[in-house]
C-alpha atoms as a PDB file:
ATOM      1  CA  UNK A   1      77.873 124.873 102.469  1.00  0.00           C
ATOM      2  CA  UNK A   2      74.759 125.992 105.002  1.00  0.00           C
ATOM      3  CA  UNK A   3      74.321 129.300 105.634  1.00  0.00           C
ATOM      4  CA  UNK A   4      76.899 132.218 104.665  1.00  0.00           C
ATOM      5  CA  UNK A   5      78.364 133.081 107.771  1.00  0.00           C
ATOM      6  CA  UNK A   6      81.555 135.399 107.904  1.00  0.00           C
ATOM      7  CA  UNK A   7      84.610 135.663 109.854  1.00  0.00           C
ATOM      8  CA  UNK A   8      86.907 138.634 109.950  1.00  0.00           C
ATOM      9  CA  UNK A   9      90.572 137.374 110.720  1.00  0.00           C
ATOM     10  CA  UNK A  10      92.876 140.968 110.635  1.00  0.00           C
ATOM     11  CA  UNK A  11      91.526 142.670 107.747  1.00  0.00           C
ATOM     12  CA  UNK A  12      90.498 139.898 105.644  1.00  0.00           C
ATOM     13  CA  UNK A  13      86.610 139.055 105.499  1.00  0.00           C
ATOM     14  CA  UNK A  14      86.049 135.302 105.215  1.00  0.00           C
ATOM     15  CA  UNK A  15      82.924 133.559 103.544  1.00  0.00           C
ATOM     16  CA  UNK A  16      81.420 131.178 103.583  1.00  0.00           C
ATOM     17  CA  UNK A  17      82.728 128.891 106.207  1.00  0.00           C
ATOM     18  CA  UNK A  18      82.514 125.096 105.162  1.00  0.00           C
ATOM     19  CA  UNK A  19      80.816 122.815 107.522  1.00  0.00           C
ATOM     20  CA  UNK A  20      80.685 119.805 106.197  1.00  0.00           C
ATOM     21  CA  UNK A  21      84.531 120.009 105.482  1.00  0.00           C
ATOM     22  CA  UNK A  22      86.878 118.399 107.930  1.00  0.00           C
ATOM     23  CA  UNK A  23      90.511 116.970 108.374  1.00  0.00           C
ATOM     24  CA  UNK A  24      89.890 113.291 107.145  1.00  0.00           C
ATOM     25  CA  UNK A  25      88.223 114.274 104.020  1.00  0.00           C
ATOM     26  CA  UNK A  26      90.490 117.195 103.305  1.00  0.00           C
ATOM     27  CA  UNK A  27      92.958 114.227 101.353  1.00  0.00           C
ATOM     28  CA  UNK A  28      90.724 112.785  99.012  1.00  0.00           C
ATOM     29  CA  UNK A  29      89.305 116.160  98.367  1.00  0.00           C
ATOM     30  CA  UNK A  30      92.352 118.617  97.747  1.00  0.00           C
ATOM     31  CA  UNK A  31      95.390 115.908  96.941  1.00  0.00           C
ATOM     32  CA  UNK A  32      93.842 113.311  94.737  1.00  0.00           C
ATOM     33  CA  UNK A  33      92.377 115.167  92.399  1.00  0.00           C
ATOM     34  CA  UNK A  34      89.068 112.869  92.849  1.00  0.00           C
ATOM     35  CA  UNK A  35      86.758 114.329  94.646  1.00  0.00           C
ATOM     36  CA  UNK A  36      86.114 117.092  92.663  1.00  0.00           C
ATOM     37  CA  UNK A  37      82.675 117.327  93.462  1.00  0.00           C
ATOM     38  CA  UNK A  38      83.332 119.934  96.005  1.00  0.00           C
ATOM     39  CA  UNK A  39      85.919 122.137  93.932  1.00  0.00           C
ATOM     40  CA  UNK A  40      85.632 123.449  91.142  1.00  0.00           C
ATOM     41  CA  UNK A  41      89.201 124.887  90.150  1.00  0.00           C
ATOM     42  CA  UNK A  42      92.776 124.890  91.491  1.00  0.00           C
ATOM     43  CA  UNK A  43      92.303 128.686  92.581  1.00  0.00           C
ATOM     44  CA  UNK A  44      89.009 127.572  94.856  1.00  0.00           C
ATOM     45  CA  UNK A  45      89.750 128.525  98.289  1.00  0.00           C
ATOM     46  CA  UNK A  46      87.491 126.625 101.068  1.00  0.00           C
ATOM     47  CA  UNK A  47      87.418 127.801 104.788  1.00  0.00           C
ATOM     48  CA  UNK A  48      86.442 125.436 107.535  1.00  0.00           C
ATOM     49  CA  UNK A  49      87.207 125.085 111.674  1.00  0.00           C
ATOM     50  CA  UNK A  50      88.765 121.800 112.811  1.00  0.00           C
ATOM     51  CA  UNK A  51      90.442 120.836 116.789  1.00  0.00           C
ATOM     52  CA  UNK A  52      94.591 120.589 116.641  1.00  0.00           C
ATOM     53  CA  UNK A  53      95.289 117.770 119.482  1.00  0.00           C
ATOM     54  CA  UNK A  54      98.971 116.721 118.050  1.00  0.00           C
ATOM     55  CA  UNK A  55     100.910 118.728 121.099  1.00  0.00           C
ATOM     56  CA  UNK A  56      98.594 117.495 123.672  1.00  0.00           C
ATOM     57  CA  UNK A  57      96.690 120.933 124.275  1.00  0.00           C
ATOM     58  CA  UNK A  58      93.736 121.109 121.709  1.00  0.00           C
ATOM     59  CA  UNK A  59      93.081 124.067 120.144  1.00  0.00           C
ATOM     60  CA  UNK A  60      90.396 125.415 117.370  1.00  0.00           C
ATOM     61  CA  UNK A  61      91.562 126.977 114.264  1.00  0.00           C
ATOM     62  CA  UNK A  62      90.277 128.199 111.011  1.00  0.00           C
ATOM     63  CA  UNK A  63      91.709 126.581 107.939  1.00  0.00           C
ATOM     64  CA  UNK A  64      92.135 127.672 104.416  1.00  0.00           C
ATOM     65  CA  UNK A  65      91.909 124.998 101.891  1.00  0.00           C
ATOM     66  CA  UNK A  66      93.071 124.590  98.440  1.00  0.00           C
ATOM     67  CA  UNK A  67      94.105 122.119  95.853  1.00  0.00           C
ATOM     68  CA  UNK A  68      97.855 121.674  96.890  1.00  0.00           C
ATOM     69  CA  UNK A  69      97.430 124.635  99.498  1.00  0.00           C
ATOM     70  CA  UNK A  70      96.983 125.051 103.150  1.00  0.00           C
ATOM     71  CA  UNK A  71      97.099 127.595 105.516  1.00  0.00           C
ATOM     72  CA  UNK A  72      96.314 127.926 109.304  1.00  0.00           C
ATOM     73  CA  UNK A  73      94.113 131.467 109.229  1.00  0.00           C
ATOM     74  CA  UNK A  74      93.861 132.055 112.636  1.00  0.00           C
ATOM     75  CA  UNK A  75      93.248 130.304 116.310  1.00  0.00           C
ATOM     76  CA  UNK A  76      89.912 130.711 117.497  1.00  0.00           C
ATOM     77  CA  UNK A  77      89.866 131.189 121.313  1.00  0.00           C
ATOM     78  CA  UNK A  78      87.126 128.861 122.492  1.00  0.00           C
ATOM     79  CA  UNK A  79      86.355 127.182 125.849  1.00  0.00           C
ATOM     80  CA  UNK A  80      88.964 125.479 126.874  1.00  0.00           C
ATOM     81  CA  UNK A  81      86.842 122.539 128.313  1.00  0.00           C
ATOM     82  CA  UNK A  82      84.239 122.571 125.242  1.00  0.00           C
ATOM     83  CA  UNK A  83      87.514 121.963 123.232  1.00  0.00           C
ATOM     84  CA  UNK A  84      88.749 119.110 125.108  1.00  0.00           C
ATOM     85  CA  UNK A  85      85.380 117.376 125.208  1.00  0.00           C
ATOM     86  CA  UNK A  86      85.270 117.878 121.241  1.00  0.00           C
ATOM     87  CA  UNK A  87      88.476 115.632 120.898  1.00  0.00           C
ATOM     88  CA  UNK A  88      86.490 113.183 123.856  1.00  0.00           C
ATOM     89  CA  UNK A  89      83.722 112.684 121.554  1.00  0.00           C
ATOM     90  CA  UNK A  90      86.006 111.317 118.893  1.00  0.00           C
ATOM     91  CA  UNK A  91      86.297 107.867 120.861  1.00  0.00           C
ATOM     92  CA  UNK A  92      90.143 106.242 120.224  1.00  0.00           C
ATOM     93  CA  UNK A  93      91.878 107.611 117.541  1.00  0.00           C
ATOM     94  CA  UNK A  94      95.137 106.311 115.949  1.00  0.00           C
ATOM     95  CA  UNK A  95      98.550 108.617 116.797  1.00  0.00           C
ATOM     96  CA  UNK A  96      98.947 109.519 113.337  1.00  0.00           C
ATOM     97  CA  UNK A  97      95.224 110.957 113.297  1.00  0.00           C
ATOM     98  CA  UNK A  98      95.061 113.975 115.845  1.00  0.00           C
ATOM     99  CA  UNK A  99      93.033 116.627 113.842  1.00  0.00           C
ATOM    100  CA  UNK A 100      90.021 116.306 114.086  1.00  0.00           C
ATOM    101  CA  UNK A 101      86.360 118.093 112.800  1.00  0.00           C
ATOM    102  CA  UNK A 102      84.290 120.422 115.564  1.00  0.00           C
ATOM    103  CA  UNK A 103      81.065 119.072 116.956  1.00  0.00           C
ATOM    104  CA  UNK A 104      77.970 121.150 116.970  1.00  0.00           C
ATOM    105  CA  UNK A 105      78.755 122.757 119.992  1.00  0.00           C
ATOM    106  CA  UNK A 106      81.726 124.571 118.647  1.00  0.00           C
ATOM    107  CA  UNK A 107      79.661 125.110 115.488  1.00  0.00           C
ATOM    108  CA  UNK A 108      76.806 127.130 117.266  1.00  0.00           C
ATOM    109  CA  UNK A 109      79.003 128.765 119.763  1.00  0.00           C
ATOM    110  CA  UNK A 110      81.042 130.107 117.119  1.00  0.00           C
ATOM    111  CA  UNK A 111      77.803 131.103 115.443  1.00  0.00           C
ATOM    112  CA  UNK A 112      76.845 133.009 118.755  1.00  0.00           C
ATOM    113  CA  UNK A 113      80.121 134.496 119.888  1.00  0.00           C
ATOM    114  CA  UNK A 114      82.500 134.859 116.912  1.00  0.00           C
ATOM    115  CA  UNK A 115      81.481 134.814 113.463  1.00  0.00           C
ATOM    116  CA  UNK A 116      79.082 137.414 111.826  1.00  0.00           C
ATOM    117  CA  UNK A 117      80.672 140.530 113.774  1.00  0.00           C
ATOM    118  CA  UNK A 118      81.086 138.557 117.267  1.00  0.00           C
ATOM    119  CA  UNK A 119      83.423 139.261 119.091  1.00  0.00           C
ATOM    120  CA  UNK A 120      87.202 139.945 117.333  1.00  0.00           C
ATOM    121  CA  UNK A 121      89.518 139.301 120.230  1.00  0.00           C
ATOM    122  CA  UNK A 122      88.482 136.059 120.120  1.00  0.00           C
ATOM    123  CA  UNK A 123      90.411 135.572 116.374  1.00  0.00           C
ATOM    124  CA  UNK A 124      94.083 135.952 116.462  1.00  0.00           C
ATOM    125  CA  UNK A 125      95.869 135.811 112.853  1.00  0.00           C
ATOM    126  CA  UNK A 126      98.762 133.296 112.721  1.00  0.00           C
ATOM    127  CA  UNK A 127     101.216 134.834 110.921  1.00  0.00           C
ATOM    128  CA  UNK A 128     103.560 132.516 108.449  1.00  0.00           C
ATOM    129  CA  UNK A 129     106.816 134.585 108.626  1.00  0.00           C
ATOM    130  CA  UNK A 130     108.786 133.812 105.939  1.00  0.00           C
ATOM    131  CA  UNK A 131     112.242 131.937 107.247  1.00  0.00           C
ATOM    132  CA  UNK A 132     115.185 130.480 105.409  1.00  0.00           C
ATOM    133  CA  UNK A 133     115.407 126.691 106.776  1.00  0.00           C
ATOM    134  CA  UNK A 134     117.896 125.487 108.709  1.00  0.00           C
ATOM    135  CA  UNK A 135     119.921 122.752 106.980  1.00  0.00           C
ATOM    136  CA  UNK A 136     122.120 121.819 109.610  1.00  0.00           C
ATOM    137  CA  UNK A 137     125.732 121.904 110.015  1.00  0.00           C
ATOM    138  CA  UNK A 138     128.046 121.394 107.615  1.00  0.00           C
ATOM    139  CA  UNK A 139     128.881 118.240 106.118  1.00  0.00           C
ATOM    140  CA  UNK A 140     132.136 117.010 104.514  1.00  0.00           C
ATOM    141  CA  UNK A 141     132.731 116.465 101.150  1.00  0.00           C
ATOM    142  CA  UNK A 142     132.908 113.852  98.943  1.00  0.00           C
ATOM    143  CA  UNK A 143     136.904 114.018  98.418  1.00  0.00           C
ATOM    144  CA  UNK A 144     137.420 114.777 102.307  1.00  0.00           C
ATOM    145  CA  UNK A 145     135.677 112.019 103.810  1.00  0.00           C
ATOM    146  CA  UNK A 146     135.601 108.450 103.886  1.00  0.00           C
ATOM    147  CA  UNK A 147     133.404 105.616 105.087  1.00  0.00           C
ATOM    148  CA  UNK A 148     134.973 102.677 107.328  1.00  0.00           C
ATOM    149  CA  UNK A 149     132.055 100.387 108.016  1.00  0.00           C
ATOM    150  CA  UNK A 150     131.072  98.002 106.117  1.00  0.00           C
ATOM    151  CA  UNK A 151     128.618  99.185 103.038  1.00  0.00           C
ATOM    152  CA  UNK A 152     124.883  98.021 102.417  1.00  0.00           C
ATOM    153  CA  UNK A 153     123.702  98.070  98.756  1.00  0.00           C
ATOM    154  CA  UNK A 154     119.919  98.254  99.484  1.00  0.00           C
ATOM    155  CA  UNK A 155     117.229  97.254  96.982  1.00  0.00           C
ATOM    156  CA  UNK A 156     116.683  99.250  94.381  1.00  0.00           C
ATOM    157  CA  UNK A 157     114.103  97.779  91.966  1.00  0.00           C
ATOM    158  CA  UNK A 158     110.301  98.296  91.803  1.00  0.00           C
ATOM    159  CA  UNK A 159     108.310  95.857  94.463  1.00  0.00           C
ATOM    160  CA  UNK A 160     104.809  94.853  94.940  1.00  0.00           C
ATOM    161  CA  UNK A 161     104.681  94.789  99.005  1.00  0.00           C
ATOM    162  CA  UNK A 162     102.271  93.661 101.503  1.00  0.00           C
ATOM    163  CA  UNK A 163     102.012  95.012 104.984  1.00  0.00           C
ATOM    164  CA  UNK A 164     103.582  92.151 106.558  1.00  0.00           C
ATOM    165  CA  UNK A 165     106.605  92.288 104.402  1.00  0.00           C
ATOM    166  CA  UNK A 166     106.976  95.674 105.304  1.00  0.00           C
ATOM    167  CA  UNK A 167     107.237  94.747 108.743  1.00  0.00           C
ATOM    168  CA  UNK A 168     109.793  92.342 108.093  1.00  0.00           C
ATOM    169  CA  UNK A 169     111.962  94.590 105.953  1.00  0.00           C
ATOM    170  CA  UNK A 170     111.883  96.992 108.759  1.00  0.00           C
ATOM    171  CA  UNK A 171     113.192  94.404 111.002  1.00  0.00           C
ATOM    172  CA  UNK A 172     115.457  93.188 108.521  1.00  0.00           C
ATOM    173  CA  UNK A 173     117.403  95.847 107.865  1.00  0.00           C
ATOM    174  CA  UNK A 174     116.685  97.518 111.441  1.00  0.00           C
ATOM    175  CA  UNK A 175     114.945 100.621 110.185  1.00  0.00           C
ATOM    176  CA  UNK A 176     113.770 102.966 113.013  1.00  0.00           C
ATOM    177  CA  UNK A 177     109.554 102.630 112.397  1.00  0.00           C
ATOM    178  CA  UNK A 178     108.020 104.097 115.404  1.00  0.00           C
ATOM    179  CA  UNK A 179     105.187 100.997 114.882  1.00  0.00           C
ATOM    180  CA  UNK A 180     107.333  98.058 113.678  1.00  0.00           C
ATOM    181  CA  UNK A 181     110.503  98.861 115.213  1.00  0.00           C
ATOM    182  CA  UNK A 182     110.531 101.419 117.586  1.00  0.00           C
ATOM    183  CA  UNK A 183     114.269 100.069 118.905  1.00  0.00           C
ATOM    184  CA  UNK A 184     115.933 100.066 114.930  1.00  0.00           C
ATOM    185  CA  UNK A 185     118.489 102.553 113.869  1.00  0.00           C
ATOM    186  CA  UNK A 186     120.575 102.534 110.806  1.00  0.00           C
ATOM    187  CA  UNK A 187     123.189 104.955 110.844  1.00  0.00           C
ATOM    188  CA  UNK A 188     124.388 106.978 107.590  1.00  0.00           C
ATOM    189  CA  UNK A 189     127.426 108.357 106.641  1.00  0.00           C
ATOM    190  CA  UNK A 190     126.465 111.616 104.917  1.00  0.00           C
ATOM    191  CA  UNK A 191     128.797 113.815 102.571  1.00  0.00           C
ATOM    192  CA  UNK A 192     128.046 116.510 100.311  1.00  0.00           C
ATOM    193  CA  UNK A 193     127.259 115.861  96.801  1.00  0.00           C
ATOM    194  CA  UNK A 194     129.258 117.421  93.992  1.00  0.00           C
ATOM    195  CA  UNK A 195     126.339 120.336  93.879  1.00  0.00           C
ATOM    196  CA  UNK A 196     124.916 122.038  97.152  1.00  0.00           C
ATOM    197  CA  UNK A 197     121.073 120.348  96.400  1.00  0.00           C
ATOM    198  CA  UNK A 198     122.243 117.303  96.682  1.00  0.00           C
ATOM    199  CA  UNK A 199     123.657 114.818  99.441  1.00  0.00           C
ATOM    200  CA  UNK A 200     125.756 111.443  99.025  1.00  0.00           C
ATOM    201  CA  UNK A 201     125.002 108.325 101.596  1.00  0.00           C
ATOM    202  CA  UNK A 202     128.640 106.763 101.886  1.00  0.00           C
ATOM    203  CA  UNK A 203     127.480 104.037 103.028  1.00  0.00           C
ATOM    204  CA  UNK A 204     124.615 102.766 100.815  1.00  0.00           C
ATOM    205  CA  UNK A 205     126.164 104.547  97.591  1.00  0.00           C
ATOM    206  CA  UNK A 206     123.049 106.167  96.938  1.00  0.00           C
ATOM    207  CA  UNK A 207     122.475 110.583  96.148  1.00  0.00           C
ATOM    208  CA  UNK A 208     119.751 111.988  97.456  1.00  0.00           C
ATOM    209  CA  UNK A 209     118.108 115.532  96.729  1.00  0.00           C
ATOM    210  CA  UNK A 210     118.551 117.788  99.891  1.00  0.00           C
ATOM    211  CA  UNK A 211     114.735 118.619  99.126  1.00  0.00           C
ATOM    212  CA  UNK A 212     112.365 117.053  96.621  1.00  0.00           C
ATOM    213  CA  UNK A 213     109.083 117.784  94.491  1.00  0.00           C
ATOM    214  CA  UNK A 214     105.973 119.200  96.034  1.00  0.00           C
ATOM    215  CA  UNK A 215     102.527 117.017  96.630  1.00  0.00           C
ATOM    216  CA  UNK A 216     101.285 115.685  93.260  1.00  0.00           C
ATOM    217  CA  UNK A 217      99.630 112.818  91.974  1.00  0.00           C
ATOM    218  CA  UNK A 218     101.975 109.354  91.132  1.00  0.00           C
ATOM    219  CA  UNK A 219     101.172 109.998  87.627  1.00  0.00           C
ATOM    220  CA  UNK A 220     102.326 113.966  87.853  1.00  0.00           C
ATOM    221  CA  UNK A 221     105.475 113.476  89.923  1.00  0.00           C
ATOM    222  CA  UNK A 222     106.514 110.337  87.778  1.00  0.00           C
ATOM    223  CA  UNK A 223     105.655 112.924  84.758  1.00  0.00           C
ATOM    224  CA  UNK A 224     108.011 115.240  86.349  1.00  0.00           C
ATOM    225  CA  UNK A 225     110.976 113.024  87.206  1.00  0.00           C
ATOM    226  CA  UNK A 226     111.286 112.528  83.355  1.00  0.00           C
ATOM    227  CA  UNK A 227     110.982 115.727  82.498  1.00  0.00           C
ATOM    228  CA  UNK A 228     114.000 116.567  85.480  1.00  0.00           C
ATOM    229  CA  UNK A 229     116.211 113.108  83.956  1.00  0.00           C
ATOM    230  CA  UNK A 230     116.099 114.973  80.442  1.00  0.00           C
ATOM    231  CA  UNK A 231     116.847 118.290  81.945  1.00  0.00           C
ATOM    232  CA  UNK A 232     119.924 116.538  83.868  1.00  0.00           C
ATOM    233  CA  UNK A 233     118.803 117.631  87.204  1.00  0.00           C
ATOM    234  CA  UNK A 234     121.936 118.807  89.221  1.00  0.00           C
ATOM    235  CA  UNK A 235     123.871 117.669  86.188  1.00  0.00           C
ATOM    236  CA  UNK A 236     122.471 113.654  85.965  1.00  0.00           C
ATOM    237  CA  UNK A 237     120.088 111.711  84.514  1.00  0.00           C
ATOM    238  CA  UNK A 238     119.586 108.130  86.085  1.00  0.00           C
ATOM    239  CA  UNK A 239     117.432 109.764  88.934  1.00  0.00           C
ATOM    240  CA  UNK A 240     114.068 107.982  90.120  1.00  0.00           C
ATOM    241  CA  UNK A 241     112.433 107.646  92.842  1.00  0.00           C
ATOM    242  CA  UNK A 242     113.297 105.579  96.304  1.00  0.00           C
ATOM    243  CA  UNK A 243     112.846 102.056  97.336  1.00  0.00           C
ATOM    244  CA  UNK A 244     111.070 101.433 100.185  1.00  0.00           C
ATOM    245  CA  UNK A 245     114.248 100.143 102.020  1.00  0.00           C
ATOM    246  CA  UNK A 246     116.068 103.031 100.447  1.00  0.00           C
ATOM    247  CA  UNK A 247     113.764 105.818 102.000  1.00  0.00           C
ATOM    248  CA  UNK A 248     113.801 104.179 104.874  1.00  0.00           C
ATOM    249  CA  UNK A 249     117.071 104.181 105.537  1.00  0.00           C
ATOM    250  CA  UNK A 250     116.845 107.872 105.755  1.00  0.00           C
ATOM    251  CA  UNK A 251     114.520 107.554 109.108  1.00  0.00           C
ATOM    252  CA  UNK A 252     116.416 108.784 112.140  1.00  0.00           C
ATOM    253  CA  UNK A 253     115.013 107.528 115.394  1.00  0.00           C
ATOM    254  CA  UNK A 254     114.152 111.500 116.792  1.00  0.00           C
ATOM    255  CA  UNK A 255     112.645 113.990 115.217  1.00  0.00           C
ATOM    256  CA  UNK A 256     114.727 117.218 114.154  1.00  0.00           C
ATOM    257  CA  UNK A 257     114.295 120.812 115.446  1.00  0.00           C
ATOM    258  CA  UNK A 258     112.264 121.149 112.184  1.00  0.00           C
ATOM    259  CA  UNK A 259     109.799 118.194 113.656  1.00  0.00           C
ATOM    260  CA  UNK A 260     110.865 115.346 110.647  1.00  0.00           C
ATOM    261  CA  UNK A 261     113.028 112.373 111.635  1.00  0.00           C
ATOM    262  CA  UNK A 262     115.693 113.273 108.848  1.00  0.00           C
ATOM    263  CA  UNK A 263     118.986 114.576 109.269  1.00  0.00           C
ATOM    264  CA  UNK A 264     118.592 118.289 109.502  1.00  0.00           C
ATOM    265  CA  UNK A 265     120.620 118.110 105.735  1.00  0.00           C
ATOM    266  CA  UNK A 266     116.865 117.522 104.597  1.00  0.00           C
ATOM    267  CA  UNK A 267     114.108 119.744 103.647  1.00  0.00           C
ATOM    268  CA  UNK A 268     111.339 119.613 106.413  1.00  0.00           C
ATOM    269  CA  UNK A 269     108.831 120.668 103.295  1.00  0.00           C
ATOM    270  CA  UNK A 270     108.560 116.734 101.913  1.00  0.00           C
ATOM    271  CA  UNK A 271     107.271 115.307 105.276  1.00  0.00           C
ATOM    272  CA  UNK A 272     105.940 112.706 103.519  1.00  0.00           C
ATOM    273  CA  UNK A 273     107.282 110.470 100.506  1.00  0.00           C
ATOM    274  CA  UNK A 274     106.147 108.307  97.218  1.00  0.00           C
ATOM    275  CA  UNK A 275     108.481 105.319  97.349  1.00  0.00           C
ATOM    276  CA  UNK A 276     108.625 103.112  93.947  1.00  0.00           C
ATOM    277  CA  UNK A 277     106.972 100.224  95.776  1.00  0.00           C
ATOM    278  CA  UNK A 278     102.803  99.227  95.783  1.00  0.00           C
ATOM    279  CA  UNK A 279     100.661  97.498  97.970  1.00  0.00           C
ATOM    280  CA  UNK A 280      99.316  94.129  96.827  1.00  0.00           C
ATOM    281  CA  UNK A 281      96.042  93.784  96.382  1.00  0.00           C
ATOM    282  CA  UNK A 282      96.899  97.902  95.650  1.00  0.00           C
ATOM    283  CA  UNK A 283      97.984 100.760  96.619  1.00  0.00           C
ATOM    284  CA  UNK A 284     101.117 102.508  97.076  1.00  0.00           C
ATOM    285  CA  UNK A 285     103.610 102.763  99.943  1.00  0.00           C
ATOM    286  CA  UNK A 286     104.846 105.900 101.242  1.00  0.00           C
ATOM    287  CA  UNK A 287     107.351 106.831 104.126  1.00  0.00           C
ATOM    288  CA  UNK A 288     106.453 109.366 106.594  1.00  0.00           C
ATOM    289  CA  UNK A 289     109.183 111.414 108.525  1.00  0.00           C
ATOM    290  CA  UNK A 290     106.704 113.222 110.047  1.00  0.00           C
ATOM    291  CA  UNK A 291     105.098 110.318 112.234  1.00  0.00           C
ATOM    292  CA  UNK A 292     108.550 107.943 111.321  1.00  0.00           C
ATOM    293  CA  UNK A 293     106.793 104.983 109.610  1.00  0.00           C
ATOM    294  CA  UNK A 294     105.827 103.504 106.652  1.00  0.00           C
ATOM    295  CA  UNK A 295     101.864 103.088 105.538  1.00  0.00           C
ATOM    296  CA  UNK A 296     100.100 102.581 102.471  1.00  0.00           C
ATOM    297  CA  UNK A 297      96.849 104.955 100.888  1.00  0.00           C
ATOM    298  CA  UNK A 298      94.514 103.395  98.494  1.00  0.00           C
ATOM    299  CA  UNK A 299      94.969 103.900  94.939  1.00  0.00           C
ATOM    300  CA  UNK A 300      92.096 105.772  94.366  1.00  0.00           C
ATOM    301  CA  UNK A 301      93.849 109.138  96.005  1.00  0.00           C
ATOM    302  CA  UNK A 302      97.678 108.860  95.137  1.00  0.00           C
ATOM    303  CA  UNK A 303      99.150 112.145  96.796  1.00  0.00           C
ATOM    304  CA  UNK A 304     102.249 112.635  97.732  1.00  0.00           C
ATOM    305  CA  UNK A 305     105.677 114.700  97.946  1.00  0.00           C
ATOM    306  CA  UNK A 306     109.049 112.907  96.420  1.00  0.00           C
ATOM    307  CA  UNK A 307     112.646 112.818  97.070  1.00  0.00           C
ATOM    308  CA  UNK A 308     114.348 111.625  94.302  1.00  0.00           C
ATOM    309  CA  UNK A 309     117.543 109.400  94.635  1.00  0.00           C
ATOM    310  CA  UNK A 310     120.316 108.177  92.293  1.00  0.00           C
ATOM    311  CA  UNK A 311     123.541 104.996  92.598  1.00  0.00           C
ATOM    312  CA  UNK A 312     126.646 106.993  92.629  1.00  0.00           C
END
């Protein structure tokens, strides 16, 4: 942890600040569950700085960290320039990686300028108003509408996959995957279900939940898909989670006012999806509206969000 330095962000003292911790370990540590080494309960709270670069303009902010929780504290207004030559430092770095941890400039001039009753103006609070999420306009229903295409029954059984097969189902099926194929588009035809949380594909027969289950571990949200198919979630019981092919087909080629490539019908809050396939040698797929692509994470640190889906 070093030394106990302190941070006042509004009213709120923070201590210690964290760092070692960073965005590329913050996975393994807070979502697996296995790298409990550096917390010791689900309550733990662990505050650390880190450099934004995702819009272009980096920025420094403090993070609070928890098992399952995260929240942006405050922006820290540093250098501009001492900023920018943090994210330099960091040599290429893949799209889907733009967070990154703060060199030891930013640590000592935060030492010197900011923390430990420096100066306040430099902190600003970001404040998470609460805000009811847009779910787009309306959609017909189920008795109203009608599909007049032709309709796709997509896989729907449990696959081992390797990365080149991925590519090729992509292709295959013409999935937008901003890697694989940045061109693809399959087009839905989306209805209301017979409740509001749910939302009916016309033409690849499949129900989806309008929002899902939160980050777990494969064993937890498996664990919690049976407990939902006994409760007769939404008034069924055959639910389970998405095919590969199936989530993808759910991947619209621009992202949303809410920053996901999903039809605004769709909760932004499961950016990120288990799908029911694994990686040979291992591993297990997910699909990623937030970046719009599919990739694979070790089995070692399952995490993810879910969207469960169902054959009408």
């Amino acid at each position: 942890m070093g030394m106990f330095h302190k941070v006042k962000v509004g009213d709120k003292v923070i201590s210690p600040i964290d760092w070692e911790m960073c965005p590329e370990l913050t996975f393994g540590t807070f979502e697996s569950w296995g790298g409990r080494e550096r917390v010791r309960n689900n309550d733990e709270r662990v505050y650390y700085f880190y450099v934004d670069h995702w819009d272009g303009d980096p920025k420094l902010y403090l993070m609070e960290r928890g098992v399952k929780h995260a929240k942006v504290m405050a922006e820290i207004k540093a250098p501009k320039k001492m900023v920018e030559d943090c994210v330099a430092e960091q040599g290429w770095a893949a799209r889907f990686e733009q967070t990154f941890g703060i060199n030891s400039q930013i640590r000592d001039w935060l030492i010197q300028n900011v923390l430990d009753g420096g100066d306040s103006e430099l902190v600003v609070p970001v404040v998470e108003e609460d805000e009811n999420e847009d779910m787009g306009p309306s959609l017909p229903g189920m008795d109203t509408a009608s599909f007049m295409g032709e309709p796709v029954t997509l896989p729907s059984e449990h696959s081992y996959v390797q990365e080149e097969e991925v590519a090729e189902l992509i292709r295959k099926w013409n999935f937008f995957d901003t890697e694989h194929n940045p061109d693809g588009r399959f087009d839905n035809c989306l209805v209301n279900g017979h409740s509001e949380e749910t939302v009916v594909d016309l033409r690849t027969g499949l129900m989806w939940q309008r929002d899902g289950l939160d980050i777990n571990s494969i064993r937890k949200i498996q664990r919690s898909l049976s407990e939902l198919n006994d409760q007769g979630l939404h008034g069924y019981s055959d639910w389970r989670l998405p095919t590969i092919e199936e989530a993808m087909s759910l991947m619209e080629t621009t992202e949303n006012d809410k920053g996901v490539h999903l039809h605004p019908c769709f909760s932004k809050k499961q950016p990120f999806i288990f799908v029911s396939a694994q990686r040979k040698p291992g591993g297990y797929w997910f699909v990623d509206y937030k970046q719009g692509r599919a990739f694979w994470s070790s089995g070692t640190i399952p995490g993810g969000f879910a969207r469960l889906v169902r054959s009408v």
